[in-house]
Protein backbone atom coordinates (compact mmCIF):
# COMPACT_ATOMS: atom_id res chain seq x y z
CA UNK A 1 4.46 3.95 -15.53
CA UNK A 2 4.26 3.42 -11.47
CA UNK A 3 4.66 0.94 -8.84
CA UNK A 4 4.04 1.60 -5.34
CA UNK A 5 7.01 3.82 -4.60
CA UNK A 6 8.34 4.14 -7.82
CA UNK A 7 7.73 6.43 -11.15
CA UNK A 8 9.34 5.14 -14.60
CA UNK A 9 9.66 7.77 -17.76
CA UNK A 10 11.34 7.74 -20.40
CA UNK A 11 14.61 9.79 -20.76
CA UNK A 12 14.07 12.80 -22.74
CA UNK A 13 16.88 14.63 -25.02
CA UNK A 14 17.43 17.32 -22.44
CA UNK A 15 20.95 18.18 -20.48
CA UNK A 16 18.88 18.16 -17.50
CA UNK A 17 18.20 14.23 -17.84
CA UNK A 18 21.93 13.83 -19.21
CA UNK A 19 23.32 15.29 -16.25
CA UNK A 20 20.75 12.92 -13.99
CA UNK A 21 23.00 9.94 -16.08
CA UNK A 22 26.32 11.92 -15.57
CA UNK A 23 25.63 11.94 -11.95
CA UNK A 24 24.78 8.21 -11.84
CA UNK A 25 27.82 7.10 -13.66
CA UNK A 26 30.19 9.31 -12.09
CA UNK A 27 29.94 7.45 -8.86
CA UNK A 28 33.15 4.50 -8.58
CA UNK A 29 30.97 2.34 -6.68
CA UNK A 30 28.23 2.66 -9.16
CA UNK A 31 30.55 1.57 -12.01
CA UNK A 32 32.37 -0.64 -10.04
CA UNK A 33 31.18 -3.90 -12.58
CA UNK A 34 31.12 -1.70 -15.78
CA UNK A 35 33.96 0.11 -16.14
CA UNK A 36 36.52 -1.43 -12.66
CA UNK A 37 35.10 1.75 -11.15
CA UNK A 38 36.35 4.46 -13.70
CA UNK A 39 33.67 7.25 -13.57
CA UNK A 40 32.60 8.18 -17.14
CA UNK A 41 33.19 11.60 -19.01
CA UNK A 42 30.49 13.71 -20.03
CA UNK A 43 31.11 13.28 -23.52
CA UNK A 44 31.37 8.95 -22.92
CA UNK A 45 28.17 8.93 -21.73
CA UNK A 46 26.27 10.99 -23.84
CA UNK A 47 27.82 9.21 -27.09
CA UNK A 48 28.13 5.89 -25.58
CA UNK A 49 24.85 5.73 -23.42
CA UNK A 50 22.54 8.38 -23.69
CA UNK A 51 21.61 8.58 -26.88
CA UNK A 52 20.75 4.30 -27.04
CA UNK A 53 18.18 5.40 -23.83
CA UNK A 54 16.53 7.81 -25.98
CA UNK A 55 15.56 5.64 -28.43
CA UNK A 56 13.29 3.25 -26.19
CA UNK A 57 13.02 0.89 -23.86
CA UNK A 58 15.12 2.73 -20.84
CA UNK A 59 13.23 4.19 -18.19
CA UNK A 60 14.29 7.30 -15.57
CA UNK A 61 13.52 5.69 -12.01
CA UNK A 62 12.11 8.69 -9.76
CA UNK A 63 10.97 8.16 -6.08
CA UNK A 64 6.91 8.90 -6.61
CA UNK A 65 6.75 10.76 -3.22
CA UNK A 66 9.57 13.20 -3.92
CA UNK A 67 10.67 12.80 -7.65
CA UNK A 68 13.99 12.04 -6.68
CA UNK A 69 16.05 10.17 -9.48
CA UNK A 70 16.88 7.15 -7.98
CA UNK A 71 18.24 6.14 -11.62
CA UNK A 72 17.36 3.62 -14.53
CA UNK A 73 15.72 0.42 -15.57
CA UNK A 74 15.98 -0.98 -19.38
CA UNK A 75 13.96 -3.41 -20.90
CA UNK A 76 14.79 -3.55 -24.47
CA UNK A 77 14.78 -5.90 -27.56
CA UNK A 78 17.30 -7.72 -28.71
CA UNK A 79 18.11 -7.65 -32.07
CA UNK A 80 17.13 -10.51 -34.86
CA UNK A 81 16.78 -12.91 -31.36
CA UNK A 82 14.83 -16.34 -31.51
CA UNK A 83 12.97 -16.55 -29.84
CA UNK A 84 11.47 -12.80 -29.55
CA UNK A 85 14.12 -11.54 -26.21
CA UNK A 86 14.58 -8.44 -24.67
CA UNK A 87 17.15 -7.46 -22.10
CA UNK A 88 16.37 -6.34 -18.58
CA UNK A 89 19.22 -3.60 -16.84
CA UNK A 90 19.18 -1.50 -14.02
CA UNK A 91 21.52 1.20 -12.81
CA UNK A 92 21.05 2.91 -9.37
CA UNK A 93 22.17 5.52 -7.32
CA UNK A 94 24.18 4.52 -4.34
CA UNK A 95 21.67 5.85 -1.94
CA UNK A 96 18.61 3.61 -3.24
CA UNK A 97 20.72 0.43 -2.54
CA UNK A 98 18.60 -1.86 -0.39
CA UNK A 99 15.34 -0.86 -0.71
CA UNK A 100 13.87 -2.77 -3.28
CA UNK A 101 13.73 -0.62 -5.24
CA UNK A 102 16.03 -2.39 -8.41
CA UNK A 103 13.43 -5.16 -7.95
CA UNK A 104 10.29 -3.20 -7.94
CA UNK A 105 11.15 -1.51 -11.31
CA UNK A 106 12.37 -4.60 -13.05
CA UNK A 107 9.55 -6.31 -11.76
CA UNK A 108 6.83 -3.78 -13.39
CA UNK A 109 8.92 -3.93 -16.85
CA UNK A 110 8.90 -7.88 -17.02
CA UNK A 111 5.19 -7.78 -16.33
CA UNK A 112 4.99 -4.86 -18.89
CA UNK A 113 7.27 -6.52 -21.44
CA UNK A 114 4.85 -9.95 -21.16
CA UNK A 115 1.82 -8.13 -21.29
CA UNK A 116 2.21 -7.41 -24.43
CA UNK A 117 1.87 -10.38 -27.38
CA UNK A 118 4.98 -11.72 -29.23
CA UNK A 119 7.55 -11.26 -26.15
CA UNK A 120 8.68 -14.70 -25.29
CA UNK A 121 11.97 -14.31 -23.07
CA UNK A 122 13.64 -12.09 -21.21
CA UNK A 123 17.79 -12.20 -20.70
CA UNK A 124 19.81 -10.47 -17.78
CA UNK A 125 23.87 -9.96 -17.89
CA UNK A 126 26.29 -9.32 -14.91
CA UNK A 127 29.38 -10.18 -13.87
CA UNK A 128 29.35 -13.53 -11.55
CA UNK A 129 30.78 -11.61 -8.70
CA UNK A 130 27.65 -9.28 -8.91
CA UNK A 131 25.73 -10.28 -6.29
CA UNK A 132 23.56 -7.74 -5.39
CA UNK A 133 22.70 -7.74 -9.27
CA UNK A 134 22.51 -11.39 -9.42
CA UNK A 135 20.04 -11.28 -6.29
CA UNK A 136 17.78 -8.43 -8.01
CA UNK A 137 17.54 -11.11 -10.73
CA UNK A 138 16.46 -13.80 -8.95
CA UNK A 139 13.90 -12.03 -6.86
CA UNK A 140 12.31 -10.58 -10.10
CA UNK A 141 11.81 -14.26 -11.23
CA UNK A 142 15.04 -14.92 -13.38
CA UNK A 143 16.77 -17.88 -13.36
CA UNK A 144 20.74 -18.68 -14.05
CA UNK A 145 21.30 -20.36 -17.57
CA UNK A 146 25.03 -19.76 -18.01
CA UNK A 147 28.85 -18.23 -17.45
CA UNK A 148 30.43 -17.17 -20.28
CA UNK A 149 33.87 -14.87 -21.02
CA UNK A 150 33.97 -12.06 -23.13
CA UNK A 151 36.58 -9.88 -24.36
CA UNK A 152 36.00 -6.36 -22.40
CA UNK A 153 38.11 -3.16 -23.48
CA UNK A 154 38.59 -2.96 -19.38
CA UNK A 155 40.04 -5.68 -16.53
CA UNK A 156 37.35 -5.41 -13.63
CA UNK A 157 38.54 -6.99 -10.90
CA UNK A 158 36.44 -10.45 -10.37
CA UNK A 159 36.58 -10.73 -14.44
CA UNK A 160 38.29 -13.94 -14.29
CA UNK A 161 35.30 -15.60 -12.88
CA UNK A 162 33.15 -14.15 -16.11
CA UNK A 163 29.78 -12.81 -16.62
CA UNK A 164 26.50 -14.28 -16.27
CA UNK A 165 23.02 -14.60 -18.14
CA UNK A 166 19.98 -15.10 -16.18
CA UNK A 167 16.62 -15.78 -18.00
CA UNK A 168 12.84 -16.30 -17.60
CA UNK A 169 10.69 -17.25 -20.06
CA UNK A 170 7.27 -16.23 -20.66
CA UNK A 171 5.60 -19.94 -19.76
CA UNK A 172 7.56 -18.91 -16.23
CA UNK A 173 6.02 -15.51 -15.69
CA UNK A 174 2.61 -16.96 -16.17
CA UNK A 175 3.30 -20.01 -14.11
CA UNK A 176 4.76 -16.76 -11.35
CA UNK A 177 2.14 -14.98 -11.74
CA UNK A 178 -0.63 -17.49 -11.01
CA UNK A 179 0.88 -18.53 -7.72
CA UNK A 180 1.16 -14.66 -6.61
């Protein structure tokens, strides 16, 4: 799949696209909402996170001019959810902050995702003191339905004010699209 400046795969069982996600998680700043900045092991990611990107749904984000990994976006469904939901993520290097780029791919999956028949809502999660990620989510369309507080195995700092789901239903993307 393409954009304009962007080329979406999917992640292939190969250590050369584990060590792209090694890379991309081993950054603090990266992590900084996921895990209070503790950079992930090898071994963490590859039975905690790879293998869920293999099986669908997650996307490797390259630059189209260059092929450089930028890093991911994830639309996926959620399980036994009514009505039909899937969940839109994004992870990116530190050097592809502020371009767009987190909103051009999650952009292209949301029109994917409602392209298709049966999709009817699509969910995004971040902590409330996200606000980059909070921003990406607005821009793509998304609006805020909620705060809630989970248990998480890690404090983050900014926890306390909880996480938060965005939204945007499928009657919204149409009503989006025809005023594009």
């Amino acid at each position: 799949m393409t954009t304009a400046r962007l080329a979406l795969r999917p992640f292939t069982d190969t250590e050369s696209d584990l060590d792209l996600v090694v890379a991309l998680d081993s950054d603090p700043e990266v992590m900084r909402y996921l895990t209070g900045g503790r950079p992930r092991t090898r071994e963490e990611i590859r039975t905690a996170s790879f293998e869920r990107m293999l099986h669908g749904g997650f996307w490797a984000t390259h630059l189209r001019t260059t092929d450089e990994f930028l890093g991911w976006h994830c639309l996926h469904p959620v399980p036994d959810a009514t009505p039909p939901t899937a969940e839109l993520g994004y992870r990116l290097r530190r050097a592809a902050w502020g371009h767009g780029y987190a909103t051009e791919g999650a952009r292209a999956l949301i029109d994917r995702g409602f392209a298709e028949p049966g999709l009817q809502r699509i969910t995004a999660h971040t902590m409330h003191v996200n606000a980059r990620s909070r921003h990406v989510m607005e821009k793509c369309g998304l609006s805020y339905r909620r705060t809630w507080f989970g248990e998480w195995p890690e404090p983050i700092e900014g926890g306390e004010h909880g996480d938060v789901e965005y939204v945007l239903t499928r009657g919204e993307w149409q009503e989006q699209r025809a005023r594009r």
